[in-house]
Protein backbone atom coordinates (compact mmCIF):
# COMPACT_ATOMS: atom_id res chain seq x y z
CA UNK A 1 0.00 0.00 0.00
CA UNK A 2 2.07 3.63 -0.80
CA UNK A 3 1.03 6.36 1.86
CA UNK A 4 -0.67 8.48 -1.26
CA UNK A 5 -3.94 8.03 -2.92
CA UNK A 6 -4.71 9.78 -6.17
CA UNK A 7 -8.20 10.53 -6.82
CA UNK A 8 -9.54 10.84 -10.37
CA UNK A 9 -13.20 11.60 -10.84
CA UNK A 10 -14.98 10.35 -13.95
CA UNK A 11 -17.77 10.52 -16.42
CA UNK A 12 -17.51 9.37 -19.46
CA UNK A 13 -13.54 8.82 -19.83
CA UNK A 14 -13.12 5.56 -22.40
CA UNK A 15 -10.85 7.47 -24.13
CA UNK A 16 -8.42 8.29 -21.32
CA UNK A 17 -9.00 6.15 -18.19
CA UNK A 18 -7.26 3.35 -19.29
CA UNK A 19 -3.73 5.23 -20.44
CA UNK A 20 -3.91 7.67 -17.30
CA UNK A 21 -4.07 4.61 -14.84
CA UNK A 22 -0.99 2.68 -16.71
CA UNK A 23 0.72 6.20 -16.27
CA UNK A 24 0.29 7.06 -13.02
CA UNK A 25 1.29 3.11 -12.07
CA UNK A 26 4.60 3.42 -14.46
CA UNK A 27 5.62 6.40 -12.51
CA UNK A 28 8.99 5.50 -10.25
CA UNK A 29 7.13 6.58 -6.97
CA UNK A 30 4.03 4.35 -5.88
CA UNK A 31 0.91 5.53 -5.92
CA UNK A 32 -2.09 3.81 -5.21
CA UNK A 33 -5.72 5.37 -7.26
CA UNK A 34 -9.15 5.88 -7.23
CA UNK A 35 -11.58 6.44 -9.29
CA UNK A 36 -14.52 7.96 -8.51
CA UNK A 37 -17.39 6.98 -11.59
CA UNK A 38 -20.76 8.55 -11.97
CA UNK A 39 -22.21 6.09 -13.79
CA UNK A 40 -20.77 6.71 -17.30
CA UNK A 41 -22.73 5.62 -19.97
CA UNK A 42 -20.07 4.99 -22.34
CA UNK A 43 -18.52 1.78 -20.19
CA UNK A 44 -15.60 3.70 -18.18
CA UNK A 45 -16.29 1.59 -14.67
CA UNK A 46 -15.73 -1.72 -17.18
CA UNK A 47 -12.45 -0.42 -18.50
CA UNK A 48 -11.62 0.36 -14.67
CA UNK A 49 -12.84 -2.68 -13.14
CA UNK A 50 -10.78 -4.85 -15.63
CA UNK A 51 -7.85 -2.96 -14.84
CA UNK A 52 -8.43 -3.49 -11.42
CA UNK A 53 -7.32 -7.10 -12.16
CA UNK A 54 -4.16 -6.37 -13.14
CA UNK A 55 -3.38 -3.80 -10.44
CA UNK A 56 -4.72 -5.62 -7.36
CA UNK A 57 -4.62 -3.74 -3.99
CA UNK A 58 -3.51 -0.61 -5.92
CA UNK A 59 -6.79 0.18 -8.22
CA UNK A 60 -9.92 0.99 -6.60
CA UNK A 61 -13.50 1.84 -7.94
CA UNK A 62 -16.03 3.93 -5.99
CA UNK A 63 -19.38 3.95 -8.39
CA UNK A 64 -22.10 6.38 -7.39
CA UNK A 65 -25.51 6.79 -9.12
CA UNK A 66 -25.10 9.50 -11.17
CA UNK A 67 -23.30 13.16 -11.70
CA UNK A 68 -23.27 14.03 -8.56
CA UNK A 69 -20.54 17.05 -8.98
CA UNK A 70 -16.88 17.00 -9.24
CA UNK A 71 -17.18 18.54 -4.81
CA UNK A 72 -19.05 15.60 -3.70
CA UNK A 73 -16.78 13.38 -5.96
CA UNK A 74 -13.41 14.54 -3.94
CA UNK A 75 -15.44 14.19 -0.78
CA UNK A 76 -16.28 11.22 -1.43
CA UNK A 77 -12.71 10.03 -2.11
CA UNK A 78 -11.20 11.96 0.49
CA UNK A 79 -13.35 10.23 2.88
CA UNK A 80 -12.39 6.64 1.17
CA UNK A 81 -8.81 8.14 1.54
CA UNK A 82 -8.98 9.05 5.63
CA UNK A 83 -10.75 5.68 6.15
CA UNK A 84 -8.50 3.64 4.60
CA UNK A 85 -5.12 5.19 6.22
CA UNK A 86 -3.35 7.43 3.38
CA UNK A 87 -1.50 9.97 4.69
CA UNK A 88 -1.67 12.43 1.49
CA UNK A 89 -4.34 12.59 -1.45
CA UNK A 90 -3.96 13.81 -4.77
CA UNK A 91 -6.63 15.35 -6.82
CA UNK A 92 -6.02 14.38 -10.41
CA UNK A 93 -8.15 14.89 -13.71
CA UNK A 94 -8.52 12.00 -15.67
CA UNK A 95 -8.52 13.62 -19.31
CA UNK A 96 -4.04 14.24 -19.24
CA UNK A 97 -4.97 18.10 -18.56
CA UNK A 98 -2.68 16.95 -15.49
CA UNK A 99 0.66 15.25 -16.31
CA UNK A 100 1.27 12.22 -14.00
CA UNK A 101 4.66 12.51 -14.39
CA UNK A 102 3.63 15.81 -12.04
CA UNK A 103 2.18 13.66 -9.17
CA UNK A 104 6.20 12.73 -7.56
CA UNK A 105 7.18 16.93 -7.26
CA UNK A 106 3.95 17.65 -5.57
CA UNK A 107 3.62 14.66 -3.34
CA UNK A 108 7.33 15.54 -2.38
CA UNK A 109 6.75 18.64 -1.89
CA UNK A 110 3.58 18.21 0.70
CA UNK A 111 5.43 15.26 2.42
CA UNK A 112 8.83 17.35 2.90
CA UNK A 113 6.36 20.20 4.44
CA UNK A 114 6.73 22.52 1.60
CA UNK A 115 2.96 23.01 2.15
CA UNK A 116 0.36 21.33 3.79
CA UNK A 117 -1.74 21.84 0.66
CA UNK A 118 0.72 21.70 -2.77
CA UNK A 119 -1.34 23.37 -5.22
CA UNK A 120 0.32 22.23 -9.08
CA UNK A 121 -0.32 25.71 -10.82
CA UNK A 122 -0.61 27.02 -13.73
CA UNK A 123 -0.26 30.67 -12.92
CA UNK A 124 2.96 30.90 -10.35
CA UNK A 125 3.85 34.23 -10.04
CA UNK A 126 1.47 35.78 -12.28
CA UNK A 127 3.20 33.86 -15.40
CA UNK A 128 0.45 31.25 -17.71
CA UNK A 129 1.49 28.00 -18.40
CA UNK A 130 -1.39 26.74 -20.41
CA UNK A 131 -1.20 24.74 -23.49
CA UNK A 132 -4.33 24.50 -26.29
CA UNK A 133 -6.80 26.29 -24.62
CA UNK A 134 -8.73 29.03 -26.41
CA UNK A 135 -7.50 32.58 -25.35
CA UNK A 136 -11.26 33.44 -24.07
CA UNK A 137 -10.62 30.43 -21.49
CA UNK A 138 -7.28 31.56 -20.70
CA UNK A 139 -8.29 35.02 -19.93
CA UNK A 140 -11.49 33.56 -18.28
CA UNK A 141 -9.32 31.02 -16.20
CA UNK A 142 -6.67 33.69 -14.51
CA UNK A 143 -8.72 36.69 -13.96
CA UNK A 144 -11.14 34.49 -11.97
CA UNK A 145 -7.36 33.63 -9.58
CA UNK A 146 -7.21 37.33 -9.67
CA UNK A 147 -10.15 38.11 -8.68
CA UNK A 148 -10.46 35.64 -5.67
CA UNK A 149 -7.19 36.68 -4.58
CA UNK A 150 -8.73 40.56 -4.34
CA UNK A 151 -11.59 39.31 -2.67
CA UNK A 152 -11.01 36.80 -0.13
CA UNK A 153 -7.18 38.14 0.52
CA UNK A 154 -6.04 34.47 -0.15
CA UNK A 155 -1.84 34.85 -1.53
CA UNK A 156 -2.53 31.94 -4.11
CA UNK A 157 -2.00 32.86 -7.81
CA UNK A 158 -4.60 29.28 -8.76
CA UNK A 159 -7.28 29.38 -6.56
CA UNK A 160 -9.47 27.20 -9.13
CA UNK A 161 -6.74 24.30 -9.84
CA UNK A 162 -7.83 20.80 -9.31
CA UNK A 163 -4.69 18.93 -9.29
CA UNK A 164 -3.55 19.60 -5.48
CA UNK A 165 -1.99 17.37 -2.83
CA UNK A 166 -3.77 17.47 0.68
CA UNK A 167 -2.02 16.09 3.87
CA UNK A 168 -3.82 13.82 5.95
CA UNK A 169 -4.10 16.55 8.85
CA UNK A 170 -5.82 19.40 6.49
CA UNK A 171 -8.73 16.75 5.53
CA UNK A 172 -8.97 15.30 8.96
CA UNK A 173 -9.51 19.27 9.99
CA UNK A 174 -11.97 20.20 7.75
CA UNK A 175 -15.59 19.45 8.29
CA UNK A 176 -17.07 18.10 4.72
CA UNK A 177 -20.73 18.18 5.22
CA UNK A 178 -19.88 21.87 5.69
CA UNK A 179 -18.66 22.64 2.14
CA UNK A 180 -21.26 23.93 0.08
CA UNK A 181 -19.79 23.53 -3.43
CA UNK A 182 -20.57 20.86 -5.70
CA UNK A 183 -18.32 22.91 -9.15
CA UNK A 184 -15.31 24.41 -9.37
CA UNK A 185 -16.11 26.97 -6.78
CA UNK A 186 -15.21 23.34 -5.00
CA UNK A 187 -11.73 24.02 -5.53
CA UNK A 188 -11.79 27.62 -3.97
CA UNK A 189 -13.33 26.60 -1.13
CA UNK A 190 -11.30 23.28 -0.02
CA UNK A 191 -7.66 26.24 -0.40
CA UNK A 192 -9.11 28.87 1.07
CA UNK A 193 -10.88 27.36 4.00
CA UNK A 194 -7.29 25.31 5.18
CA UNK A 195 -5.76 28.75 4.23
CA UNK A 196 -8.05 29.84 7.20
CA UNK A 197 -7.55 27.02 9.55
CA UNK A 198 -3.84 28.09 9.51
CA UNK A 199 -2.46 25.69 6.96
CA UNK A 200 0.22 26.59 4.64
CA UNK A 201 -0.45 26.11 1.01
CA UNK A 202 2.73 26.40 -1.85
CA UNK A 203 2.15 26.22 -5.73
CA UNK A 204 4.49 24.33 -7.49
CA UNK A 205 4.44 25.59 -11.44
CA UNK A 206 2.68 23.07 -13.95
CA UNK A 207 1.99 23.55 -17.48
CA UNK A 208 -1.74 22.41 -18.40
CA UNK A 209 -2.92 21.05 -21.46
CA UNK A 210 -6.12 20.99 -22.67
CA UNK A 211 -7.60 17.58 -23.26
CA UNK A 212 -7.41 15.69 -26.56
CA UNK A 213 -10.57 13.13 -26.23
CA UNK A 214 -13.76 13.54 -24.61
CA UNK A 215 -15.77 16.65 -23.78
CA UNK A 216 -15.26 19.30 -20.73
CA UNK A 217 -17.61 19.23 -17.99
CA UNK A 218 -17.60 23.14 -17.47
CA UNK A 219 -20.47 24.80 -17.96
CA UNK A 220 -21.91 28.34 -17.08
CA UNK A 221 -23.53 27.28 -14.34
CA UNK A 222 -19.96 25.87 -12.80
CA UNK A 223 -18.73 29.31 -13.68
CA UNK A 224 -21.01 31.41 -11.90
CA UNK A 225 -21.06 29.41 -8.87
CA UNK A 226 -17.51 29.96 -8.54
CA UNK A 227 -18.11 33.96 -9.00
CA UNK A 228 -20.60 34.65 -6.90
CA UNK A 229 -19.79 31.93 -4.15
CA UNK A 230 -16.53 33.28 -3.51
CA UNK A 231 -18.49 36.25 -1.49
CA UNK A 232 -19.86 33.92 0.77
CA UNK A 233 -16.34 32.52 2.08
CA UNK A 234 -15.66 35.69 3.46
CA UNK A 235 -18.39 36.12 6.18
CA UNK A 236 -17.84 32.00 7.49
CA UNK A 237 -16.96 31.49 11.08
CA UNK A 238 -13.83 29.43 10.97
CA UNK A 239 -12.23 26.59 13.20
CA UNK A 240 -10.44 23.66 13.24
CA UNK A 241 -13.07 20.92 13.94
């Protein structure tokens, strides 16, 4: 068993889950993975549960009824991750917008206490390491960092990245049933609230590429939860729990 899970959220991912999982178990460092599947119709939690064959003890599967919302989806795993004894977690796309071969600088650099939270970012000191997205989406993508950094004071430069590491004390600290976001605003939330609770967070740089099969799951209504949500983190009452 390695001491880090990564969790990859799914729906309809034919196209990628099977490559990302021999990746991420080629790297040199162990990890073990889960997927979280909502159900695809297009057979991704056959490809997964096949695989699961081959990587016994190292592959798991947690199938839910339906899109339930990428939040609930890293809940979910992070509360597979706690009860099963992993001392760090790694959020991880499945679509190769997030390069595996990332997963052994972040992990190191949460387990060497670089940061509690290692945030891989796209955006480290204002610079944009993004590869094949449309310039609207670029633009789109960074001023939303800028403007959560102006309003909730937060000093991170990606507030809306999804591939982070936690350490096993941040999640055990943060009450789930309290988060309220299901989207993206998801990943706002989960920094800024162990920014709060007195956790250190560090960005290591990235570059992110846009995905080459299957479709995005953002939508405008995952974009303006994120922009009007972020008012609401301002006026919480915070603690560790």
């Amino acid at each position: 068993m390695s001491d880090c899970l990564v969790i990859t959220p799914t729906y309809n991912e034919k196209e990628n889950i099977e490559a990302i999982i021999r990746k991420v178990f080629s790297l040199s460092k162990d990890f073990d993975m889960l997927i979280v599947e909502d159900n695809s119709p297009d057979g991704t939690a056959d490809i997964v549960k096949r695989l699961m064959q081959e990587f016994p003890d190292r592959l798991f599967i947690k199938e839910r009824k339906g899109k339930l919302g990428l939040g609930t989806a890293y809940l979910d795993g992070f509360r597979y991750g706690l009860e099963h004894g992993y001392d760090y977690m790694i959020e991880m796309d499945a679509d190769f917008s997030h390069n595996p071969d990332d997963l052994p600088r972040l992990y190191e650099a949460c387990a060497s206490g670089k940061g509690d939270v290692v945030v891989g970012s796209r955006y480290v000191g204002g610079k944009i390491s993004v590869v094949n997205w449309p310039m609207g989406r670029v633009i789109m993508s960074y001023y939303a960092s800028v403007y959560v950094r102006l309003v909730t004071g937060m000093k991170v430069y990606d507030a809306t990245a999804g591939f982070v590491c936690y350490s096993r004390k941040v999640l055990e600290s943060i009450k789930f049933d309290k988060v309220k976001f299901v989207g993206y605003a998801f990943q706002i939330e989960m920094k800024y609230t162990a920014s709060r609770l007195g956790f250190k967070i560090h960005e290591e740089p990235i570059i992110f590429t846009d995905r080459v099969y299957g479709a995005s799951k953002m939508s405008m209504k995952i974009f303006k939860e994120a922009f009007f949500g972020v008012f609401s983190l301002r006026f919480r009452r915070w603690r560790r729990y």
